[in-house]
C-alpha atoms as a PDB file:
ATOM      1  CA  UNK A   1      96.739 104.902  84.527  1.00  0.00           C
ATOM      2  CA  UNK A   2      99.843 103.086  84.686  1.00  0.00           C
ATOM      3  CA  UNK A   3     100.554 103.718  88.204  1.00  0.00           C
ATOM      4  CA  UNK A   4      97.274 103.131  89.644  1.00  0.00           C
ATOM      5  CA  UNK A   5      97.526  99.348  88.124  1.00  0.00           C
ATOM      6  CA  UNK A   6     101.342  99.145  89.332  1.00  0.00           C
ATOM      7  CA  UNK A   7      99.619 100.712  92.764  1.00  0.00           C
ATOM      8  CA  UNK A   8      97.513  97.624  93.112  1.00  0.00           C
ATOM      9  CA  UNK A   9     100.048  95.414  91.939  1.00  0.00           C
ATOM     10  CA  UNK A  10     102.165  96.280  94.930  1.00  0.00           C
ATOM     11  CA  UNK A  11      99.251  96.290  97.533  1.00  0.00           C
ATOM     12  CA  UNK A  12      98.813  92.931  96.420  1.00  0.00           C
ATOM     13  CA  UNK A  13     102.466  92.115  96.940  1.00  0.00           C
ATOM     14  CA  UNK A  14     102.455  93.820 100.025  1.00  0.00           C
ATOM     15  CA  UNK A  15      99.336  91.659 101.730  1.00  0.00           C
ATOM     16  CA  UNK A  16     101.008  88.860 100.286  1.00  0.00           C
ATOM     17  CA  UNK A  17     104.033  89.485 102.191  1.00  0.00           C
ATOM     18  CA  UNK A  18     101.598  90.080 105.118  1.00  0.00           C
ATOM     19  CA  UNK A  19     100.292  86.375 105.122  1.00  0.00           C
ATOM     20  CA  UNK A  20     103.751  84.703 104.607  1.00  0.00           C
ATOM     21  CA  UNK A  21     104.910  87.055 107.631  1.00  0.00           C
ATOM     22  CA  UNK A  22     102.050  86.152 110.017  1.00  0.00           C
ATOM     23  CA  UNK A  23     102.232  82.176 108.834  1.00  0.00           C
ATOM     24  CA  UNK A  24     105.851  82.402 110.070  1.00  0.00           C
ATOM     25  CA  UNK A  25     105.579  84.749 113.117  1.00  0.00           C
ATOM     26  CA  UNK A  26     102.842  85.762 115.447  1.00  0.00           C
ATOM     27  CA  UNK A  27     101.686  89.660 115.485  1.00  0.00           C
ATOM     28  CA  UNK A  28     103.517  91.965 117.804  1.00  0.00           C
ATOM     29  CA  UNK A  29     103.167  92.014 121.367  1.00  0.00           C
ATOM     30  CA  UNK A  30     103.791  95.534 121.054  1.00  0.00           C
ATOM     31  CA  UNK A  31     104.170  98.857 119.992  1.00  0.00           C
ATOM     32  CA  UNK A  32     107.904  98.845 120.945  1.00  0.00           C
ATOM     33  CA  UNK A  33     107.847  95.441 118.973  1.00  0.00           C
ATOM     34  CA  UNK A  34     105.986  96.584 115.553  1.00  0.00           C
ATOM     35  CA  UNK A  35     108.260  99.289 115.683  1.00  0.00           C
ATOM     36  CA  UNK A  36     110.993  97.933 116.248  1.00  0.00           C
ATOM     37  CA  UNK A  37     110.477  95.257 113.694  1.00  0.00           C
ATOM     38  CA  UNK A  38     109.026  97.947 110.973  1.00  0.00           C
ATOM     39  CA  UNK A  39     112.298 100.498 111.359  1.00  0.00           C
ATOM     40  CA  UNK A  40     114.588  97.612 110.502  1.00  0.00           C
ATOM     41  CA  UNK A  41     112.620  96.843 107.517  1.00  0.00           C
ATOM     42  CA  UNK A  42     112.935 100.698 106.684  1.00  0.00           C
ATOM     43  CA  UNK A  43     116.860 100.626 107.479  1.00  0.00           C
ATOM     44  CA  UNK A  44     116.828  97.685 104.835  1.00  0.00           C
ATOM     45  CA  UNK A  45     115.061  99.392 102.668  1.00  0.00           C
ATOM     46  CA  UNK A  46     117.276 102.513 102.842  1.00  0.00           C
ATOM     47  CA  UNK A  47     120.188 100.299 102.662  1.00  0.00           C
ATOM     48  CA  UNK A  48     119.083  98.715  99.261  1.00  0.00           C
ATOM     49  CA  UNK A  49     118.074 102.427  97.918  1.00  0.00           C
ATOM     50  CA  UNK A  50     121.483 103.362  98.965  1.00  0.00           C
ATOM     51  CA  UNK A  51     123.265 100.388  96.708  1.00  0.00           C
ATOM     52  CA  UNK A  52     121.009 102.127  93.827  1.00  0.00           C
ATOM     53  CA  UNK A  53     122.091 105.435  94.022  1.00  0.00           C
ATOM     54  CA  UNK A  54     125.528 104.455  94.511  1.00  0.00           C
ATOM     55  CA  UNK A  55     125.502 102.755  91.386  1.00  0.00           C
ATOM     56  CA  UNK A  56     123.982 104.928  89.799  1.00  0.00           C
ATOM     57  CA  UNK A  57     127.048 107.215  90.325  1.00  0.00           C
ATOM     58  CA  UNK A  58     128.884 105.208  88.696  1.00  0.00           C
ATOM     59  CA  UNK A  59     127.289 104.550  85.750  1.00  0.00           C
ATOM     60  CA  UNK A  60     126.726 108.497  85.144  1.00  0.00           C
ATOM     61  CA  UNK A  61     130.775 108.711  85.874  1.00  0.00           C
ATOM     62  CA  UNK A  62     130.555 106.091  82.584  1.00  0.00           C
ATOM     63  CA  UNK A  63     128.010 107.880  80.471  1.00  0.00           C
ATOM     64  CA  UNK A  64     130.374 110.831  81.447  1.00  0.00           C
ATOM     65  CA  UNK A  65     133.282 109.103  79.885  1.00  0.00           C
ATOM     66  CA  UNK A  66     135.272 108.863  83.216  1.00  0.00           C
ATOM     67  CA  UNK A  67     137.425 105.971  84.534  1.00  0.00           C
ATOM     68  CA  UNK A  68     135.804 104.089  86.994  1.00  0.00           C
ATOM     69  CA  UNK A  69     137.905 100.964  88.681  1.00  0.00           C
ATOM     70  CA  UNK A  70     137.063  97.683  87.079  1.00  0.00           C
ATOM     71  CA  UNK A  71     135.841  95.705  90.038  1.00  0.00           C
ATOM     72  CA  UNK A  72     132.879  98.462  89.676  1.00  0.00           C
ATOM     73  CA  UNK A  73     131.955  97.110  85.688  1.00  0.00           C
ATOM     74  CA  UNK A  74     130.003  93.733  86.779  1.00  0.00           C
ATOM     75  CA  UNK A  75     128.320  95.762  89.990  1.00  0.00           C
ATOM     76  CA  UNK A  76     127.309  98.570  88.463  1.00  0.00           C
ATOM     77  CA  UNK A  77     125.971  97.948  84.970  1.00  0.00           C
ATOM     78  CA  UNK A  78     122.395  98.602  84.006  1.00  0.00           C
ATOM     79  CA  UNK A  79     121.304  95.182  84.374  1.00  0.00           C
ATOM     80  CA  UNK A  80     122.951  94.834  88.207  1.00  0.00           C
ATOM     81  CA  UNK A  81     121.112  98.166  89.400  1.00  0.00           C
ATOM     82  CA  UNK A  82     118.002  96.821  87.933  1.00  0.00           C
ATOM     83  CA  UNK A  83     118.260  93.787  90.213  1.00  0.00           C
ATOM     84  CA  UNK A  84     119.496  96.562  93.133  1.00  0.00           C
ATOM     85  CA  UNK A  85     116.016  98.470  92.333  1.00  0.00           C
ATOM     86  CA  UNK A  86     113.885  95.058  92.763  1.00  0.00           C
ATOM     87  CA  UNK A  87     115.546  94.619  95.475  1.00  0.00           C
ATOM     88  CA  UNK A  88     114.698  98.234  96.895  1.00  0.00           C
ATOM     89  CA  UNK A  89     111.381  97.688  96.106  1.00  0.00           C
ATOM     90  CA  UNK A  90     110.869  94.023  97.671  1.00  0.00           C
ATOM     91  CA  UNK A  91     112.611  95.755 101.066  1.00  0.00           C
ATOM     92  CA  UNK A  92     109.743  98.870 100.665  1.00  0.00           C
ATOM     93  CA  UNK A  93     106.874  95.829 100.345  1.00  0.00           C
ATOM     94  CA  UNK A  94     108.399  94.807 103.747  1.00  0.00           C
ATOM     95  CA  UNK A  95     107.882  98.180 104.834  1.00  0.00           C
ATOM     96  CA  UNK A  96     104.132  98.181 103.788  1.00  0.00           C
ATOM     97  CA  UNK A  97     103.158  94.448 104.897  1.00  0.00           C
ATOM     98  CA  UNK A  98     105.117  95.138 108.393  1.00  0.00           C
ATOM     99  CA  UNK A  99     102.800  98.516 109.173  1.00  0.00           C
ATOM    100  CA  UNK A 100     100.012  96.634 108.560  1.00  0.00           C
ATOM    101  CA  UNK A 101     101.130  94.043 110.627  1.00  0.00           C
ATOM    102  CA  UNK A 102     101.787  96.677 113.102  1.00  0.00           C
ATOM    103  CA  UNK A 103      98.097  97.751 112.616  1.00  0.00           C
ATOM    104  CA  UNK A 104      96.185  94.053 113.016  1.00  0.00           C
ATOM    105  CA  UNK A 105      98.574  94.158 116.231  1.00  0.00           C
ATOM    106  CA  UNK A 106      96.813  96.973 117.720  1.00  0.00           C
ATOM    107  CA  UNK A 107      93.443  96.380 116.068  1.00  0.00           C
ATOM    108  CA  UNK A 108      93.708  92.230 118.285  1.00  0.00           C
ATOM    109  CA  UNK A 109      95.602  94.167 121.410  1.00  0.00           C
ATOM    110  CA  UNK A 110      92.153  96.425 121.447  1.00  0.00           C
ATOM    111  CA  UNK A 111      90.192  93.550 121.174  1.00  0.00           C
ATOM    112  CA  UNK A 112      91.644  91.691 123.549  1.00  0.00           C
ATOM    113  CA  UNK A 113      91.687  94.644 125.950  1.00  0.00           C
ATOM    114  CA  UNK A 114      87.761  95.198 125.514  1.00  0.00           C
ATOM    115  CA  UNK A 115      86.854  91.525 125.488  1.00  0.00           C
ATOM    116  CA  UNK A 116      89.270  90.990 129.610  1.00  0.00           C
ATOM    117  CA  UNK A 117      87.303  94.059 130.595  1.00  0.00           C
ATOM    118  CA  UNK A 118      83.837  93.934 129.388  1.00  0.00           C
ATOM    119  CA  UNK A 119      85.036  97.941 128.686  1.00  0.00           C
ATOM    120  CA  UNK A 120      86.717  99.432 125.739  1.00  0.00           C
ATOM    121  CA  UNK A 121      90.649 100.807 126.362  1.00  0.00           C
ATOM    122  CA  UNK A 122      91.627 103.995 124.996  1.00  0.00           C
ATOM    123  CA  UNK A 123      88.910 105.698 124.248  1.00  0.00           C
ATOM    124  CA  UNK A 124      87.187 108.666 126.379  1.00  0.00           C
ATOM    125  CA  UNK A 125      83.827 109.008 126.922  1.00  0.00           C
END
């Protein structure tokens, strides 16, 4: 039950992201665009979930009772990889609000497509 709340929780983030995204920018004028835009988001992301894991590392090489260099204590204690985490997840709501940016860009390109032909584009039939 837990997850389904947390679920909604980030949907909500994620359309929230949506608005302050399309207040600041318009959608994309294309595919090549949404993509473009929505794979950087995803390198981001990756980056950030990267940081964790790395950190992670270390802190098992502590539980493990190795020596890790000092300049790794402040960056890698549980507290800092928490923060790394939120930060993973805030880059994956960018994911999520950017494909559905990438989705109202198609959805207005269609309509804009049917309403300068009279005809709809795309479809067979």
């Amino acid at each position: 039950m837990a997850m389904i709340e947390l679920r909604k929780e980030v949907e909500t983030a994620a359309l929230a992201e949506l608005n302050r995204a399309n207040a600041k920018f318009p959608l994309f004028a294309s595919t090549h665009e949404g993509y473009a835009v929505t794979l950087e988001e995803v390198e981001e992301a990756q980056e950030a979930m990267d940081n964790v894991k790395s950190s992670m590392g270390v802190l098992w090489d502590r539980v493990r009772g190795r020596e890790i260099a000092p300049f790794l204590e402040k960056e890698t204690s549980p507290t800092a990889i928490y923060n790394q985490a939120i930060d993973a997840a805030c880059e994956m709501v960018q994911v999520a609000a950017m494909l559905l940016k990438y989705e109202m860009s198609q959805a207005e390109a269609g309509h804009q497509a049917m309403d300068n032909s009279g005809m709809e584009t795309g479809k067979v039939g």
